[in-house]
Protein backbone atom coordinates (compact mmCIF):
# COMPACT_ATOMS: atom_id res chain seq x y z
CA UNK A 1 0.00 0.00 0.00
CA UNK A 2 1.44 3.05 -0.96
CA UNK A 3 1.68 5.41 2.58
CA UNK A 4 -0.32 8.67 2.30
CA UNK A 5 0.64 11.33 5.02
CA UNK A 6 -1.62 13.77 7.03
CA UNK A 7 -0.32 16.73 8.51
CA UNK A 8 -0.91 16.75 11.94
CA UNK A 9 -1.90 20.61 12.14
CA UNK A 10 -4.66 18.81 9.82
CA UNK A 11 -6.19 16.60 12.31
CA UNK A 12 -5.50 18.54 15.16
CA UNK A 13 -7.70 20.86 13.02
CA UNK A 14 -10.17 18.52 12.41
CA UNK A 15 -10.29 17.14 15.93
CA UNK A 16 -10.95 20.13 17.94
CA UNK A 17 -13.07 22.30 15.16
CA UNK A 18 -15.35 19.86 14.40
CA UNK A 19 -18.53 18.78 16.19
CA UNK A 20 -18.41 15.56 14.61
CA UNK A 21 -15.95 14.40 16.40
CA UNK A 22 -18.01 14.14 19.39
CA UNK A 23 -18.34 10.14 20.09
CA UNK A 24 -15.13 8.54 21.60
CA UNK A 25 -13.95 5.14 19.98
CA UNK A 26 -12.30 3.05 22.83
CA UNK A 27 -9.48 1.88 21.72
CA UNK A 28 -8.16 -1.71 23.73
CA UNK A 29 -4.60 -2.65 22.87
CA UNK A 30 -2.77 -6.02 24.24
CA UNK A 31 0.13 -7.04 23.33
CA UNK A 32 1.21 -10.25 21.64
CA UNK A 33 2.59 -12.75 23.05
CA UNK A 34 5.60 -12.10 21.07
CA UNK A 35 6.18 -8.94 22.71
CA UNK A 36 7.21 -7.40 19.61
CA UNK A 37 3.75 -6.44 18.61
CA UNK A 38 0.12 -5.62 20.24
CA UNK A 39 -3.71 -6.53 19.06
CA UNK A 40 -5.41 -3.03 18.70
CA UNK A 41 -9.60 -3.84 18.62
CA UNK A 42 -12.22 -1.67 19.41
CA UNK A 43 -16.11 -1.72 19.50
CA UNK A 44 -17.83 -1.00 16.05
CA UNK A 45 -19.33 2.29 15.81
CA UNK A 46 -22.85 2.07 14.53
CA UNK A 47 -23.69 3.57 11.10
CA UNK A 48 -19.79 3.51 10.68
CA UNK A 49 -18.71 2.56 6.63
CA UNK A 50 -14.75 2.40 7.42
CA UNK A 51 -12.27 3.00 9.84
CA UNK A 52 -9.09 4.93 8.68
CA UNK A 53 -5.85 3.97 11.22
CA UNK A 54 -2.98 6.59 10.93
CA UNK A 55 0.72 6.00 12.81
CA UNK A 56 3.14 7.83 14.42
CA UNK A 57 6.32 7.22 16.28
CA UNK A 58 6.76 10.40 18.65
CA UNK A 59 9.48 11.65 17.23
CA UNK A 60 7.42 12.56 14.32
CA UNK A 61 5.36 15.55 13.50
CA UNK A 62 3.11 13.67 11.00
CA UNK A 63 0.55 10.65 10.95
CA UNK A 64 0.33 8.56 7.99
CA UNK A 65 -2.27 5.90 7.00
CA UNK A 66 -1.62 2.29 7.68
CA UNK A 67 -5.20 0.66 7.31
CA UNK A 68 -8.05 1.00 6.05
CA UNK A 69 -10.97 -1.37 7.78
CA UNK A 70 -14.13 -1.60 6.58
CA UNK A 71 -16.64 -1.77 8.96
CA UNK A 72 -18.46 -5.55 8.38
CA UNK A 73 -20.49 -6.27 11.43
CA UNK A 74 -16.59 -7.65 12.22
CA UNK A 75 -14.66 -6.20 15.83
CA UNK A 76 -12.71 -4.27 14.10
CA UNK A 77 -9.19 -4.45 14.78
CA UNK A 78 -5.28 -4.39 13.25
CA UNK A 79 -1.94 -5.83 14.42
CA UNK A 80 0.14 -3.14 15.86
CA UNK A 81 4.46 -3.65 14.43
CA UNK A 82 7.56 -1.79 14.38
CA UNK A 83 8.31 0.71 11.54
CA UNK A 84 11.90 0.94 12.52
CA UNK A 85 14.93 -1.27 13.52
CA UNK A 86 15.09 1.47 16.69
CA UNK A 87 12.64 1.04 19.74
CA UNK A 88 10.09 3.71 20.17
CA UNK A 89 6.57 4.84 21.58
CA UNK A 90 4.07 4.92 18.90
CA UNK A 91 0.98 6.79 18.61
CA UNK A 92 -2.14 5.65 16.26
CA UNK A 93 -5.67 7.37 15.59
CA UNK A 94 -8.66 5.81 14.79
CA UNK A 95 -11.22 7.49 12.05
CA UNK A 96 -14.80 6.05 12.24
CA UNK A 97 -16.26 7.64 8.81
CA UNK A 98 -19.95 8.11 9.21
CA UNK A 99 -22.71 8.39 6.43
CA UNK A 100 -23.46 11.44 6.91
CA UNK A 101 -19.36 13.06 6.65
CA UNK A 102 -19.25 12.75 10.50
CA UNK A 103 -16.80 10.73 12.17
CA UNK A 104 -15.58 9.22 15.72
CA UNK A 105 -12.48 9.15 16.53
CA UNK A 106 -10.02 7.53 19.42
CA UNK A 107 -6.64 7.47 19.83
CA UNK A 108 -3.89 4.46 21.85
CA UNK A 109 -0.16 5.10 22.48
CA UNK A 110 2.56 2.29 23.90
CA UNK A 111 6.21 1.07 23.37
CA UNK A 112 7.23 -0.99 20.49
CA UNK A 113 10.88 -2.53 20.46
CA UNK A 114 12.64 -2.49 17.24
CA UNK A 115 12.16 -4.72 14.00
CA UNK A 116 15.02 -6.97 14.58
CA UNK A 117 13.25 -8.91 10.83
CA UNK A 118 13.97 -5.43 9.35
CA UNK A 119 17.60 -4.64 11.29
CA UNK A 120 18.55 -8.26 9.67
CA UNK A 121 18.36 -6.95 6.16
CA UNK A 122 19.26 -3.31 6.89
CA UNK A 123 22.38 -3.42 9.21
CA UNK A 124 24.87 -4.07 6.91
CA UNK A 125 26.18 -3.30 3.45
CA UNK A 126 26.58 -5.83 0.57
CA UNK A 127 29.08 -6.34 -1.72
CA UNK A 128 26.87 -8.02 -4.30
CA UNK A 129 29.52 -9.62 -6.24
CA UNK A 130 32.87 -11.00 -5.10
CA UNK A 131 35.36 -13.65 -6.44
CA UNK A 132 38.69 -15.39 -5.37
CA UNK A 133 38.33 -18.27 -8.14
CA UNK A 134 40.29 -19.00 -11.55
CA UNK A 135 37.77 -19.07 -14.36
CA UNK A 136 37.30 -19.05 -18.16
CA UNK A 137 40.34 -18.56 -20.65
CA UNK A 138 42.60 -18.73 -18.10
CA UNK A 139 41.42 -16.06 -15.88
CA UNK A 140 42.70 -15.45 -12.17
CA UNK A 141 39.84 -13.39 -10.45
CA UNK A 142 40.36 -11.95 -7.11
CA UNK A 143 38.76 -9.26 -4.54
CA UNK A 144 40.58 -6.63 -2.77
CA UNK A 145 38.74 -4.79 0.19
CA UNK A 146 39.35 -1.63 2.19
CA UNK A 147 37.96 -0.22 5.21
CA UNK A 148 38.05 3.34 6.18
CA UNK A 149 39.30 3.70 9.64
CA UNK A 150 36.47 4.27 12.23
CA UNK A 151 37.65 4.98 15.62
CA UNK A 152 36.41 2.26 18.06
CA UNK A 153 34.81 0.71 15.26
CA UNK A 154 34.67 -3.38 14.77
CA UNK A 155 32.61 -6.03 13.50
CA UNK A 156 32.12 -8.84 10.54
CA UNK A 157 33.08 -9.30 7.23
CA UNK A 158 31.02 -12.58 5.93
CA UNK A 159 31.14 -14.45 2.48
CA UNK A 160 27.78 -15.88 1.40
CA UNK A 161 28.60 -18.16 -1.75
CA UNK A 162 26.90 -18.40 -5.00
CA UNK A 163 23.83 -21.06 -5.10
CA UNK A 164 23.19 -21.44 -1.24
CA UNK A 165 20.91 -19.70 1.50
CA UNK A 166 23.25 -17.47 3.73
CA UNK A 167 23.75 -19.34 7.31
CA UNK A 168 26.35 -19.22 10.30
CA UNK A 169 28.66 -21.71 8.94
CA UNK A 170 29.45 -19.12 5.97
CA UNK A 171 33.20 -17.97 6.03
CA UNK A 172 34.02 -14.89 8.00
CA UNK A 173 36.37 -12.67 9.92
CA UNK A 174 36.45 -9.75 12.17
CA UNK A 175 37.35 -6.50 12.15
CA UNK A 176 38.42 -4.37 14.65
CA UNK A 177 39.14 -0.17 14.58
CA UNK A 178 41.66 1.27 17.48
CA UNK A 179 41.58 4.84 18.21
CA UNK A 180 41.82 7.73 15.96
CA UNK A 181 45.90 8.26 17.00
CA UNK A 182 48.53 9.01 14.84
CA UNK A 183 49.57 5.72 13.89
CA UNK A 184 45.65 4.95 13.14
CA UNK A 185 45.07 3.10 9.73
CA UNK A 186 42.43 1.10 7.02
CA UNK A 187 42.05 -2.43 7.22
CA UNK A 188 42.78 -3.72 3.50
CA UNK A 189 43.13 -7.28 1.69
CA UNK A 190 44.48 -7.79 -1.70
CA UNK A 191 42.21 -11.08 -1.70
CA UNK A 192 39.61 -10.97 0.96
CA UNK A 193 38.25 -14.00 0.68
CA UNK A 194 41.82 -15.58 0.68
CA UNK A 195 42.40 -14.05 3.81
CA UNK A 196 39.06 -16.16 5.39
CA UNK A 197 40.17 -18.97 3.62
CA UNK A 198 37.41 -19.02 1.16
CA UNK A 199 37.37 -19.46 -2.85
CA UNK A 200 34.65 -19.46 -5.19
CA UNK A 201 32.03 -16.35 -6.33
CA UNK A 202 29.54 -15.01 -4.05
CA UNK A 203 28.46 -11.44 -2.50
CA UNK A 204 29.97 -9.69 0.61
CA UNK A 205 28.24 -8.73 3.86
CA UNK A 206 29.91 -6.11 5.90
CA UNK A 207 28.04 -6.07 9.31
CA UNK A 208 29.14 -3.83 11.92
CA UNK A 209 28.99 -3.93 15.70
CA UNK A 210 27.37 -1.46 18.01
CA UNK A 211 29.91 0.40 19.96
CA UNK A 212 29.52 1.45 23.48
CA UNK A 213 27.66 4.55 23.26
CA UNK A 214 25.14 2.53 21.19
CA UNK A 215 26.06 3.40 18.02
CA UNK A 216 25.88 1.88 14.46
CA UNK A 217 28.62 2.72 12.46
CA UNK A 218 29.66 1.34 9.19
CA UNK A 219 32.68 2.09 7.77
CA UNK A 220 33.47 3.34 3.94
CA UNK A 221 33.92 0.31 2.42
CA UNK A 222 35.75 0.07 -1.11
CA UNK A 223 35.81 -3.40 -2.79
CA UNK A 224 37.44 -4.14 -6.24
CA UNK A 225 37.22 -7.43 -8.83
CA UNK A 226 40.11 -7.55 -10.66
CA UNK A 227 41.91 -10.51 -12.57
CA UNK A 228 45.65 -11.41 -12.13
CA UNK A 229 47.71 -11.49 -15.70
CA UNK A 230 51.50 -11.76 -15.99
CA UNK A 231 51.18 -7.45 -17.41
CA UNK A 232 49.62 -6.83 -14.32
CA UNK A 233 46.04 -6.38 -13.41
CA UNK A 234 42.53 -5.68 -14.96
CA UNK A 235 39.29 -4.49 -12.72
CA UNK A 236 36.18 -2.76 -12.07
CA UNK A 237 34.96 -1.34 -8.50
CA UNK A 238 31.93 -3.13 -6.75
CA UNK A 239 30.04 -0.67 -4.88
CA UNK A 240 29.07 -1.36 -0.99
CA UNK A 241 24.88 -1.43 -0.99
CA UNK A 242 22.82 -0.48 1.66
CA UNK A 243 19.78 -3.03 1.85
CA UNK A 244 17.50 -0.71 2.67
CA UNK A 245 17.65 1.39 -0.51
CA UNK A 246 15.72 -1.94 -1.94
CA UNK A 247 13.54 -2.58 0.54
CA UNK A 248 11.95 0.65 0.80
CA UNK A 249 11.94 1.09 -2.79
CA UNK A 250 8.11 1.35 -3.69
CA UNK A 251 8.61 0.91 -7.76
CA UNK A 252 9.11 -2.96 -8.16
CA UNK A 253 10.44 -2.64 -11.78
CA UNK A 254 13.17 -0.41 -10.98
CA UNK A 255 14.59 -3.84 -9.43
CA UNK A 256 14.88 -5.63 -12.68
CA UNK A 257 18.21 -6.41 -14.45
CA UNK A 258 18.58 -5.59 -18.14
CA UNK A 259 21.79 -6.91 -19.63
CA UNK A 260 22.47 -5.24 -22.72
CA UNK A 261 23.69 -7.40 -26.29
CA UNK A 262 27.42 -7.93 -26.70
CA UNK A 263 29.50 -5.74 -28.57
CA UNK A 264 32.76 -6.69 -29.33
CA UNK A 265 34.95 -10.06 -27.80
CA UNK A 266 32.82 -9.72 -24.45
CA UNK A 267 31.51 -12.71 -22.37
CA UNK A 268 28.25 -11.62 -20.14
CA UNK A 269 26.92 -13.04 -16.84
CA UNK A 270 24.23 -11.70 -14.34
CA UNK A 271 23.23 -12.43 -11.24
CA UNK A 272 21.40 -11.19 -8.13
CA UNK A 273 21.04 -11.29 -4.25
CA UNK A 274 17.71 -11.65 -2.65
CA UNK A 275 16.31 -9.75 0.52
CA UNK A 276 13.25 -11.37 1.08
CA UNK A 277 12.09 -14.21 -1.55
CA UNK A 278 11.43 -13.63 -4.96
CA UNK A 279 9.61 -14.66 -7.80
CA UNK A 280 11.59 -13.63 -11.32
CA UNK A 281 11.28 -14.72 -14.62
CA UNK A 282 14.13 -14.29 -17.22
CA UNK A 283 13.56 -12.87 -21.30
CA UNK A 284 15.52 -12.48 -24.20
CA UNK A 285 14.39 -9.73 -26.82
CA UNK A 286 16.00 -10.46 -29.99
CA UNK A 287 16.27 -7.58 -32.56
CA UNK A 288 13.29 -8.70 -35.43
CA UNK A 289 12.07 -11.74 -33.35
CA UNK A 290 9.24 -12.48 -31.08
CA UNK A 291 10.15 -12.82 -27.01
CA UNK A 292 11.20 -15.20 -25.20
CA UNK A 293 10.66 -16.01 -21.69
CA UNK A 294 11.94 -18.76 -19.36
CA UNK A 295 9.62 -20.46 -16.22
CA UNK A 296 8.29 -18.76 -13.00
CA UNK A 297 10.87 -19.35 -10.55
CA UNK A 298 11.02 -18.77 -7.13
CA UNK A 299 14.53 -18.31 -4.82
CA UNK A 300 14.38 -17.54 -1.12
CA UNK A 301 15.88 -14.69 1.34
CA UNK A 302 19.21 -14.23 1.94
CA UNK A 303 20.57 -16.41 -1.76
CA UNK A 304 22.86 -15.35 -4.05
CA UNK A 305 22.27 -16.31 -7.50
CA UNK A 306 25.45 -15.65 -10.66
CA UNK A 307 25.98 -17.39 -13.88
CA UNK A 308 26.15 -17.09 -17.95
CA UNK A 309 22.94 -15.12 -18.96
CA UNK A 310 22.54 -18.64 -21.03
CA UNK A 311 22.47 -20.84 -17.95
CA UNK A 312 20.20 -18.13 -16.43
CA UNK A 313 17.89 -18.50 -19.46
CA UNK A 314 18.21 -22.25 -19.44
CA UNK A 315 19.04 -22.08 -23.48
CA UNK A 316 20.97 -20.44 -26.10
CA UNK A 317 21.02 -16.44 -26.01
CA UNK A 318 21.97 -14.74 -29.34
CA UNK A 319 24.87 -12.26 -28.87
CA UNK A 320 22.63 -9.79 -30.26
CA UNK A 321 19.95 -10.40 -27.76
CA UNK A 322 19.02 -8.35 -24.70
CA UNK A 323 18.92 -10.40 -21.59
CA UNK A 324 15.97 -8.93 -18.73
CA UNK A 325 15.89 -10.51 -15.47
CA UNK A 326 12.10 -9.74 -13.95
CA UNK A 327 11.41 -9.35 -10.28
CA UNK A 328 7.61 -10.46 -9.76
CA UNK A 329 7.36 -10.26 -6.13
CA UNK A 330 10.32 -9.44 -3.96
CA UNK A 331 13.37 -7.60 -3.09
CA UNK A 332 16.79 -8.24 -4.92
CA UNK A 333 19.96 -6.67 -5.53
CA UNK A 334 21.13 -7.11 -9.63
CA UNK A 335 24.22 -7.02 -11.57
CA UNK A 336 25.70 -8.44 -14.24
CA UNK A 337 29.37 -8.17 -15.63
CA UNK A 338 31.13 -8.04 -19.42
CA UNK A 339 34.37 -9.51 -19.44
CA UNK A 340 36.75 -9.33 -21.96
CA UNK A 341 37.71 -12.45 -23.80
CA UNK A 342 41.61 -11.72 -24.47
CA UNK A 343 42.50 -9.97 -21.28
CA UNK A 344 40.18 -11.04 -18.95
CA UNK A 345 38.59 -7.34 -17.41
CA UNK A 346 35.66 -7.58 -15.62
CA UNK A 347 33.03 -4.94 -15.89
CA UNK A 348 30.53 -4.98 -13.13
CA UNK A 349 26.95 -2.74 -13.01
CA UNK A 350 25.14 -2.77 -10.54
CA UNK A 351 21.29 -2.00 -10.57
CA UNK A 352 20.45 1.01 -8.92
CA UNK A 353 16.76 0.84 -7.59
CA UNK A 354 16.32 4.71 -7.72
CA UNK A 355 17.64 5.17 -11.28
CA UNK A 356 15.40 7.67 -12.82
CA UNK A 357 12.29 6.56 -15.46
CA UNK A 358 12.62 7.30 -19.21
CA UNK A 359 9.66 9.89 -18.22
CA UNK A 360 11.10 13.11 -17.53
CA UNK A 361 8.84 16.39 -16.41
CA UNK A 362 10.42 19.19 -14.71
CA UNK A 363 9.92 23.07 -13.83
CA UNK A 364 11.35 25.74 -12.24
C-alpha cells in the first residue's frame, strides 16, 4: 500500500473544530505474546462505513495511513508492528467515517521494540559480487577490500557463496578499529576471501557492531574485482549497498536487471542477491524476433544467485539479444558483468533501484 501522510496541524484541526468528532472510539490494545507487537480492537461504531488507522512514532510531526478497515459487522481491529529497527513509543488514531461526513475518533499510544526482521536486512552493506576463483580462458579473479578507519569501530566481514541460502557456517572474519591516533590506519586485503580462507564467487556482507555509546557505524567500504595477468592487473569497482535502498523502494520494476547485447569479444553473466524471496522470470528480446521467456521461478531470502545469462535462461542467447531478469514479487539486488575475452577485465553494473524513469517532467 502506498503510505499517504496527514499533517498533523490537519487533524488537530479537524479534531478540535469539528462537532463531529463528538463520540469517543475506545481503543483496547494487548500485546502479543511475542512482545514485539500488540492486538489493537475496538467496539464498532454504529452507522460507521470504514475505519481509517494513521501512525506515528513520537518523534514525528506527522501521521500517515496504515489501514483501512471496513466496517463488516466484524470487531474491528489491526496488528500493531515496528516501523523501525530502533525502539520507540508509537501513537495511532482511529477514524470512524460516518454516512453522513461525521466521524468518531479515538486514539492508543505504547512502546514498540525495534524490528530486529527489518535490522537483519538493513544493518549491513553488501558487496553483491565478489570472487577469489580462476575461471574461463585462463582467468585469475580476485577481490581486494578496504575499510576506512572508524575509531572504536569493529565487526564482521562474511562471504555468502553463489547457489546457497546465507547461514552461520558461511566464512568470516572480524574487524576491529583502534583509536583515531597518529599511527591509526584502514584495514585492506588484496584477496579478501583468501584471507578467510574461502574461494569461489559469491556477494559480501559487511556487518558492523554497536559500539559502546550505542552506536551503528559502518565504515566506507571500497571493494574491487580484478583478474591477475603476468602485465599486471585488470578491474572494475563493486560498490558497498545499503539493503535498505531496496527494501523501501516502492517501484518494483526499478529492481529488474537488463543486460544489454554484446558488442565486441565480451563474455556476459548476471546475477542477483535476494532480501526477502522472490519470484523472477528471465527474457531475451532479440532484434526482429518475437520474445522469449523462461519459467516462473522462485529463490528464497538471503541467496545469491550468478551465472552465464545462457544458464540463467536455461538455453541459447543470441549475442545480439538483450537479456531482462524480472522481479515479480520481492526484493533483490542485480548485476551483471562483461568480461573481456583476451584480457580477462571484468566490468561490473550494478542496478540502482532509484535510477530515474525514461519519463522526464520538470519546472522551475
Amino acid at each position: 500500500m502506498r503510505v499517504r501522510h496527514l499533517p498533523s496541524l490537519c487533524l488537530a484541526v479537524l479534531a478540535f473544530a469539528s462537532p463531529a468528532f463528538a463520540c469517543p472510539i475506545q481503543i483496547t490494545a494487548s500485546p502479543r505474546s511475542s512482545g514485539e507487537s500488540y492486538d489493537v480492537r475496538w467496539i464498532e461504531i454504529a452507522g460507521a462505513t470504514r475505519y481509517d488507522v494513521f501512525e506515528k512514532r513520537v518523534n514525528e510531526s506527522d501521521f500517515h495511513l496504515t489501514h483501512q478497515i471496513a466496517a463488516d459487522g466484524e470487531v474491528p481491529r489491526f496488528v500493531a508492528s515496528p516501523s523501525s529497527t530502533a525502539p520507540g513509543t508509537y501513537e495511532y488514531l482511529v477514524i470512524a467515517q460516518l454516512p453522513n461526513g461525521a466521524a468518531c475518533t479515538g486514539t492508543t499510544q505504547f512502546d514498540l521494540p525495534g524490528d530486529q526482521r527489518l535490522a537483519s536486512v538493513t544493518h549491513k552493506r553488501i558487496v553483491p559480487f565478489a570472487g577469489s576463483v580462476r575461471g574461463a580462458n585462463g582467468s585469475d579473479f580476485r577481490t581486494a577490500l578496504t575499510l576506512r578507519h572508524l575509531p572504536f569501530a569493529s565487526g564482521k566481514i562474511v562471504f555468502r557463496p553463489v547457489g546457497k541460502v546465507a547461514s552461520d557456517s558461511d566464512p568470516s572474519m572480524t574487524y576491529q578499529f583502534g583509536d583515531n591516533g597518529p599511527t591509526a590506519t584502514d584495514l585492506h586485503w588484496d584477496d579478501v576471501m583468501a584471507a578467510m580462507g574461502a574461494s569461489g564467487v559469491g556477494t559480501l556482507e559487511i556487518i558492523p557492531n554497536k559500539r559502546q555509546d550505542g552506536l551503528l557505524w559502518v565504515p566506507e567500504i571500497e571493494a574491487h574485482v580484478y583478474n591477475v595477468t603476468a602485465q599486471g592487473t585488470f578491474g572494475s569497482r563493486v560498490p558497498a549497498v545499503a539493503p535498505a535502498d531496496w527494501v523501501r523502494n516502492e517501484l518494483q520494476w526499478r529492481e529488474d536487471v537488463s543486460v544489454p547485447a554484446v558488442h565486441g569479444n565480451y563474455r556476459r553473466n548476471a546475477g542477483f542477491r535476494t532480501l526477502t524471496e522472490v519470484k523472477y522470470i528471465v527474457r531475451v528480446n532479440q532484434p526482429g524476433q518475437s520474445p522469449q521467456s523462461g519459467p516462473l521461478r522462485t529463490i528464497p531470502a538471503n541467496f545469491t544467485v550468478f551465472g552465464s545469462v545462457e544458464d540463467l535462461f536455461g538455453g541459447a542467447v543470441p549475442a545480439d539479444a538483450r537479456v531482462i531478469i524480472t522481479f515479480i514479487a520481492g526484493d533483490a539486488i542485480g548485476f551483471y558483468t562483461n568480461t573481456e575475452n583476451t584480457t580477462n577485465d571484468p566490468t561490473l553494473i550494478v542496478r540502482n533501484p532509484f535510477e530515474a524513469t525514461n519519463d522526464v517532467t520538470w519546472s522551475y
